[in-house]
Each structure stands twice: as structure tokens, then as C-alpha cells.
C-alpha atoms as a PDB file:
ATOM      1  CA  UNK A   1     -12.598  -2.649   1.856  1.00  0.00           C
ATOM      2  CA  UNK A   2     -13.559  -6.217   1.016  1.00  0.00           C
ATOM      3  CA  UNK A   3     -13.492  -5.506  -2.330  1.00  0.00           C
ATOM      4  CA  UNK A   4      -9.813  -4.328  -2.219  1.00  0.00           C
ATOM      5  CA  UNK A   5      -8.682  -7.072  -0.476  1.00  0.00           C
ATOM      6  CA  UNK A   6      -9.975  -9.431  -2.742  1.00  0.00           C
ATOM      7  CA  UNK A   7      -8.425  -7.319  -5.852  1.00  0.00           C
ATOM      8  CA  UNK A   8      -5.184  -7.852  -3.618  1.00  0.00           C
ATOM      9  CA  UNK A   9      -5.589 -11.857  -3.687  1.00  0.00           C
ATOM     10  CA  UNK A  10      -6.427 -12.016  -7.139  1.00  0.00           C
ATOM     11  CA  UNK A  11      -3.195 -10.335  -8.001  1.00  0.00           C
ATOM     12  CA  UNK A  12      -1.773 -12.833  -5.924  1.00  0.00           C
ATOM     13  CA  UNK A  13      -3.124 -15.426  -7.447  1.00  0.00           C
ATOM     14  CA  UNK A  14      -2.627 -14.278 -11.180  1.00  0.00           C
ATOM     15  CA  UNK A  15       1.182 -14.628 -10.157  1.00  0.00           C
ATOM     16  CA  UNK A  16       0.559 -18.049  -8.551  1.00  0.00           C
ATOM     17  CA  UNK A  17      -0.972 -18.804 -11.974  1.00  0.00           C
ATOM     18  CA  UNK A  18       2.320 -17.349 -13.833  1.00  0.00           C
ATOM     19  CA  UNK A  19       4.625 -19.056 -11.922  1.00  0.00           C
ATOM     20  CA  UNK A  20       2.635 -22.351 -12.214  1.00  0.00           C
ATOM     21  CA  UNK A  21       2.365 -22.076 -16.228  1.00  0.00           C
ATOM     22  CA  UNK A  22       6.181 -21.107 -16.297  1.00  0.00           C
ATOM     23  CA  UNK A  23       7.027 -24.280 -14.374  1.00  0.00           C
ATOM     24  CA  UNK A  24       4.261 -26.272 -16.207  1.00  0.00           C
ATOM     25  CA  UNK A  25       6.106 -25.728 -19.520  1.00  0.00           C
ATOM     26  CA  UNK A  26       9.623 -27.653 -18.093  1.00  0.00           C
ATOM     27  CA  UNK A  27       7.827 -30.598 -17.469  1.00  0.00           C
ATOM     28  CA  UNK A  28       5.984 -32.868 -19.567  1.00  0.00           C
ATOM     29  CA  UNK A  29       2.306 -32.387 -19.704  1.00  0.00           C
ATOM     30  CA  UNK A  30      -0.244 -35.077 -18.468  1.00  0.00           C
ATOM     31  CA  UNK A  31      -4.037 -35.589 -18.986  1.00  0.00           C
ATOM     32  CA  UNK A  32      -4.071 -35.659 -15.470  1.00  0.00           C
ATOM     33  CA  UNK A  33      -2.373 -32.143 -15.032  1.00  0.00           C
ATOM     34  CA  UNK A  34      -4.851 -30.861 -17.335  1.00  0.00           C
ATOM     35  CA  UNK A  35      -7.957 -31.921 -16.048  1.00  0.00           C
ATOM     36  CA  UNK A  36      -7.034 -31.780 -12.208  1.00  0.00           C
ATOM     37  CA  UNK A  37      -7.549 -28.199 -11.623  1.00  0.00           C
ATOM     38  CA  UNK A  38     -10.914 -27.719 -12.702  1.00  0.00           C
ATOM     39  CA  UNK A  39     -11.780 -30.487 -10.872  1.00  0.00           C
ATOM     40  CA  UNK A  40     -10.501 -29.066  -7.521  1.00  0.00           C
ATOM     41  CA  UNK A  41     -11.730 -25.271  -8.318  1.00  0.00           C
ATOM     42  CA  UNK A  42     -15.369 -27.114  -8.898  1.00  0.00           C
ATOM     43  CA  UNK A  43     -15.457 -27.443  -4.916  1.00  0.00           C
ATOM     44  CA  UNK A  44     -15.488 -23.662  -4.192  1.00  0.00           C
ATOM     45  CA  UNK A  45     -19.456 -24.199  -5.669  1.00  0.00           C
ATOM     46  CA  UNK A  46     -19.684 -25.573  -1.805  1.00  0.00           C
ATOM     47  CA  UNK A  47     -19.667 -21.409  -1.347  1.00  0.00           C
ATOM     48  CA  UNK A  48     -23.436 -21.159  -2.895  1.00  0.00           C
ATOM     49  CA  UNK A  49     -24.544 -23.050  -0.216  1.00  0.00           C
ATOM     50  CA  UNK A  50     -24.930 -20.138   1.954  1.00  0.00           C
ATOM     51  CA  UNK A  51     -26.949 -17.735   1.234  1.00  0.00           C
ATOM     52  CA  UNK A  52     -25.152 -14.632   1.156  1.00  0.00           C
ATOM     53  CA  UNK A  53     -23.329 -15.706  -1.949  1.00  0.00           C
ATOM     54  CA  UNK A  54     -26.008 -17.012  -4.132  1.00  0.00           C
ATOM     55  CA  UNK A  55     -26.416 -15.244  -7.153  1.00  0.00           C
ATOM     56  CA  UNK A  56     -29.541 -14.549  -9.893  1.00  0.00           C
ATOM     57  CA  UNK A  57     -30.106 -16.412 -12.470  1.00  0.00           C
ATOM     58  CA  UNK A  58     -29.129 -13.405 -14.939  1.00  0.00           C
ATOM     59  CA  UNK A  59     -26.271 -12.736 -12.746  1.00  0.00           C
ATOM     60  CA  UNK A  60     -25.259 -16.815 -13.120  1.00  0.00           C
ATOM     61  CA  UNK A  61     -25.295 -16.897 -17.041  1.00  0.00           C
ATOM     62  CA  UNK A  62     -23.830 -13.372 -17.539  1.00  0.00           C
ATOM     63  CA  UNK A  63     -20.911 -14.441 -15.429  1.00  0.00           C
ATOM     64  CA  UNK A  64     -20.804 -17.729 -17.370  1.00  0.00           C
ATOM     65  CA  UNK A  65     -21.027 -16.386 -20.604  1.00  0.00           C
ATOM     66  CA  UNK A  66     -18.577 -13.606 -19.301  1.00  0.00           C
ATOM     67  CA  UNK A  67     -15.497 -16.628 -18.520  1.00  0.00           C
ATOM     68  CA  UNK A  68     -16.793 -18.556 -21.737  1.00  0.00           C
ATOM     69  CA  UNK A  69     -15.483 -15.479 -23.969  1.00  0.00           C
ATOM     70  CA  UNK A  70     -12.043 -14.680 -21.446  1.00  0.00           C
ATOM     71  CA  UNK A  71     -11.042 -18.399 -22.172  1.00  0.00           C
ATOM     72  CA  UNK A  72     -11.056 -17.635 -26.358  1.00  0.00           C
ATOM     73  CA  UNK A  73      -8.065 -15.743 -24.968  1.00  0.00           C
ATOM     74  CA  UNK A  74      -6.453 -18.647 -22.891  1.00  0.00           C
ATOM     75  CA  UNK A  75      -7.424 -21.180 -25.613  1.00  0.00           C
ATOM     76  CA  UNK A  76      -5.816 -19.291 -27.875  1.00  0.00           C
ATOM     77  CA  UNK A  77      -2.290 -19.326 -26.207  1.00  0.00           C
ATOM     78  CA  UNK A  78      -2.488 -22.847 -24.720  1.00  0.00           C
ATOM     79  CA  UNK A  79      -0.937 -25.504 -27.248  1.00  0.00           C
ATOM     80  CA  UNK A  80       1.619 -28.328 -27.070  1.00  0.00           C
ATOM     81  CA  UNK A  81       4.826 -29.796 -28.856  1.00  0.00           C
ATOM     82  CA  UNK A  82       6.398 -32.657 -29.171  1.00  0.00           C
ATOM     83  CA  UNK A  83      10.196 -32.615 -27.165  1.00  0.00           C
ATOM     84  CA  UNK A  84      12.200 -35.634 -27.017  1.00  0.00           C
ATOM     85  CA  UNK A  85       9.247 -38.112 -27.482  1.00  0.00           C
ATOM     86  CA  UNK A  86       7.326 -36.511 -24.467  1.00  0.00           C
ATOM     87  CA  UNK A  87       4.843 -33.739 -24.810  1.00  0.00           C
ATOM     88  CA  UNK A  88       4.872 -30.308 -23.203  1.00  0.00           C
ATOM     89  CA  UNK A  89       3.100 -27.359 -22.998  1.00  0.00           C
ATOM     90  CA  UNK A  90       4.213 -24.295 -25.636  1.00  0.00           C
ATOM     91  CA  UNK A  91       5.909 -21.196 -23.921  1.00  0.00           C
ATOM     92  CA  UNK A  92       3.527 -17.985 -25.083  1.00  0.00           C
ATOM     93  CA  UNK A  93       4.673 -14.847 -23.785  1.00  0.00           C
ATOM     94  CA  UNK A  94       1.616 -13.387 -25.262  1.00  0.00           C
ATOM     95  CA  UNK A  95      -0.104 -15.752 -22.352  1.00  0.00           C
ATOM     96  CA  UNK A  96       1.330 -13.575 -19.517  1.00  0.00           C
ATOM     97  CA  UNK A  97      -0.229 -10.478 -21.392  1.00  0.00           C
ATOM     98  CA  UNK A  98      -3.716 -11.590 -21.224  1.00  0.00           C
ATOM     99  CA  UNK A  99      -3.614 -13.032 -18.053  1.00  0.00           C
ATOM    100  CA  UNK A 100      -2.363  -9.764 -16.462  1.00  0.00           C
ATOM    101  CA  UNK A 101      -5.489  -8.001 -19.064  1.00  0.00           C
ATOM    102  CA  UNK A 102      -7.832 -10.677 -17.649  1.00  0.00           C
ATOM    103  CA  UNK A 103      -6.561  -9.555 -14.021  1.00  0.00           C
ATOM    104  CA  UNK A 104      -7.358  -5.548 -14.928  1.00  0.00           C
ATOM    105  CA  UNK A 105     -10.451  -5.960 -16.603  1.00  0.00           C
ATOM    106  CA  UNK A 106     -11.349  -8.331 -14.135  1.00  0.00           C
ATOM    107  CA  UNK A 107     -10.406  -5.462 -10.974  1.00  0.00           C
ATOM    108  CA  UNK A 108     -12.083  -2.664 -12.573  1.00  0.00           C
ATOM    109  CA  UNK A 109     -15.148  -4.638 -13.097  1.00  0.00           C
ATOM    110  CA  UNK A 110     -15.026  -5.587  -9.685  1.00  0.00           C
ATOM    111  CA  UNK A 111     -14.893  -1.899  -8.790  1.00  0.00           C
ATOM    112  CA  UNK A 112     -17.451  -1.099 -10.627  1.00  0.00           C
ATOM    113  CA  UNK A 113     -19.927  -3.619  -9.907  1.00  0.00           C
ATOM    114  CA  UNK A 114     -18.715  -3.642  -5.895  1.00  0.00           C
ATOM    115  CA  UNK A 115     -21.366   0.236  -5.740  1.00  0.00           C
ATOM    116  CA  UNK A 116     -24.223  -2.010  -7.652  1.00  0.00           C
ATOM    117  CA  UNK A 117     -23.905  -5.935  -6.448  1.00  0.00           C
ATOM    118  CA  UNK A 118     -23.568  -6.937  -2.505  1.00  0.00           C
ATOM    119  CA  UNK A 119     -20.206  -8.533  -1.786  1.00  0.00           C
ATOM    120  CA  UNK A 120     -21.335 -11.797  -1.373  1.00  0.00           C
ATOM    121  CA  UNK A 121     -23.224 -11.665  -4.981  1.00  0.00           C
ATOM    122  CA  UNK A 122     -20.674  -9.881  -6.362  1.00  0.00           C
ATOM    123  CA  UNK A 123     -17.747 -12.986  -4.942  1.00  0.00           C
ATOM    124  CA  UNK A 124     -20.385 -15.666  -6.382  1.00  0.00           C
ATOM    125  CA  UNK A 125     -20.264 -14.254  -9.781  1.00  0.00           C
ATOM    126  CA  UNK A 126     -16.620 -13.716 -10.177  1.00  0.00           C
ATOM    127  CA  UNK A 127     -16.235 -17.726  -8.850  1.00  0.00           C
ATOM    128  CA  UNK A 128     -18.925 -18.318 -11.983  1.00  0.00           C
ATOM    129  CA  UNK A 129     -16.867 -16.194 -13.961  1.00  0.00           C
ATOM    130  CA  UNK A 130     -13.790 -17.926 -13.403  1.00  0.00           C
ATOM    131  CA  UNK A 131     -15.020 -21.381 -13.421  1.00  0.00           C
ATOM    132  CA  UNK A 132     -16.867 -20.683 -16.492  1.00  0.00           C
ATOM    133  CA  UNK A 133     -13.065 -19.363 -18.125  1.00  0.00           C
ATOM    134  CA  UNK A 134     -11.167 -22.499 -16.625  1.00  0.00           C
ATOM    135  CA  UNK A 135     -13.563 -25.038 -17.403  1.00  0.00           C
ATOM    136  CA  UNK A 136     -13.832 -24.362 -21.416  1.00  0.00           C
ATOM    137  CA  UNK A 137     -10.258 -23.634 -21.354  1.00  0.00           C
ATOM    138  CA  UNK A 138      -8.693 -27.074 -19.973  1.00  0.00           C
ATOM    139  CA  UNK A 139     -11.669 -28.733 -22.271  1.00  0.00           C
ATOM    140  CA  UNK A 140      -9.509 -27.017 -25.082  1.00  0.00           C
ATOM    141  CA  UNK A 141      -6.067 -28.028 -23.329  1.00  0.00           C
ATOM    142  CA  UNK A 142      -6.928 -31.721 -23.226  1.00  0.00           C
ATOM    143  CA  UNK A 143      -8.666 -32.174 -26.904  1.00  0.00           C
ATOM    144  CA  UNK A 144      -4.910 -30.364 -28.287  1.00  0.00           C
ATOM    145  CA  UNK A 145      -3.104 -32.904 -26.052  1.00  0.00           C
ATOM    146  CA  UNK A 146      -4.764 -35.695 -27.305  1.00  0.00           C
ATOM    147  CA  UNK A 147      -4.372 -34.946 -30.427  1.00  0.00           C
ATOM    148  CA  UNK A 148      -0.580 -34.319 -30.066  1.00  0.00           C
ATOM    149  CA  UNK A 149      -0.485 -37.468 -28.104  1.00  0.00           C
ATOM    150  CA  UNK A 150      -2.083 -39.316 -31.142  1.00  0.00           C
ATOM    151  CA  UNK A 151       0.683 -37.551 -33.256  1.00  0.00           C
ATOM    152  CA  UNK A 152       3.238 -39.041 -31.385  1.00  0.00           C
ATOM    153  CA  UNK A 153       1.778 -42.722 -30.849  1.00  0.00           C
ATOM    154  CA  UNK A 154       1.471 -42.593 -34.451  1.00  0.00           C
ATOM    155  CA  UNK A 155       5.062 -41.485 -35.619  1.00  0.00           C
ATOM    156  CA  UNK A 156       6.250 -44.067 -32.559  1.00  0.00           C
ATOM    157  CA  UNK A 157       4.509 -46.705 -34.372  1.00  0.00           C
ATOM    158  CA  UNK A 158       5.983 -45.538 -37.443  1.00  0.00           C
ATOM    159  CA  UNK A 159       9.612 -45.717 -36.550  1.00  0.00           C
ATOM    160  CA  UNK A 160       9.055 -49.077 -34.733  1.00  0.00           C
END
């Protein structure tokens, strides 16, 4: 049952996610906007603290190496253009695709795993998992915006 209802949030949260990017790309994109969620998904590590979540240290890099190759995915459709002298973050349709893949693969693990791993274990390594996908990810996001940003000091400068 557990493991349902946290299949059910994730959906949730995949859409949260969808709706966020699809706003994101209206607005200009910041260094701060990029690096800010990582930052405030680090605190959910507080969760290791008790016991019943703490996971192996197989379990820990498997689920870390695990989110390391889903973010080649994100990476891949995460990149930025230059509009009206401000930066902002490329539409990619092919970005809702693989997030919605990310979201199956991700449930059917879960299902599978949920008959070998305890809950708690199982919750710890999909945090790992995720962490270890945003992290790399937004690393990615803010090296392309500086180098955009660098673009567009440098043709400012130009045209000055």
C-alpha cells in the first residue's frame, strides 16, 4: 500500500515538475533558479537520520549511479537562448517525454524492488536516486547558462 501511494505522489510531482519547467521557460533564467533546487532537495538527506531509511552502501552507489545516467536524459534537453538580451530556458517537448519515461521506469522499479527492499530502504534509495539525477543535471544547467551568459556579455560589449 505504501508503495502505491508513493507511485501516486510521484505522479504528482512529475506534473508539479511539468508545470514548473513550462512556466520556467516564460521567464528569464537565473543562476539562482538553477542552483536553488538542489540546494533545498539536499535537506530531505535529514531522512537518513533515522534508521529505518538508511540504506547499504551498494544500495547508496547503485542508486547514485542509477540518477547519474537518468540525468544524460535531462542534460540532454536542458539548454538556453538568448531572447531580447535576457536568457531563457529552451522549450523541448522531447523533455516532457522522458520525464513521464523517467516516472514509468521509475514506478515499475519501485514495484519491483517494493517484494525485495523494506519500504524505508527502498524510499532512501529512490531520494539517492533522485538527488543523484538533479544534482548532475542543474551542474549541466548552470555551466550552459554561463556560457550563454558569456555569449551575451560579449556581443553587449560588442555593440557598445
Amino acid at each position: 500500500m505504501l508503495t502505491v501511494i508513493s507511485s501516486i505522489v510521484a505522479v504528482f510531482m512529475a506534473l508539479f515538475v511539468l508545470f514548473i519547467r513550462m512556466k520556467s521557460a516564460k521567464k528569464p533564467a537565473t543562476a539562482k533558479k538553477i542552483i536553488l533546487p538542489p540546494i533545498f532537495m539536499s535537506t530531505g538527506a535529514l531522512m537518513f537520520i533515522h534508521p529505518f531509511f538508511r540504506v547499504t552502501g551498494y544500495q547508496l552507489i547503485e542508486a547514485l549511479l542509477v540518477g547519474m545516467f537518468f540525468s544524460i536524459f535531462l542534460i540532454k534537453t536542458s539548454s538556453f537562448e538568448i531572447r531580447e538580451d535576457k536568457i531563457y530556458l529552451k522549450r523541448s517537448k522531447a523533455f516532457a517525454f522522458i520525464l513521464i519515461g523517467l516516472l514509468i521506469i521509475r514506478i515499475v522499479m519501485k514495484s519491483f524492488l517494493s517484494s525485495h527492499i523494506d519500504f524505508g530502504e527502498l524510499s532512501g534509495m529512490f531520494w539517492i536516486l533522485a538527488f543523484g539525477m538533479i544534482v548532475p543535471w542543474r551542474i549541466a544547467m548552470f555551466r550552459s547558462f554561463q556560457k550563454v551568459q558569456n555569449e551575451l556579455n560579449t556581443s553587449n560589449n560588442v555593440h557598445t
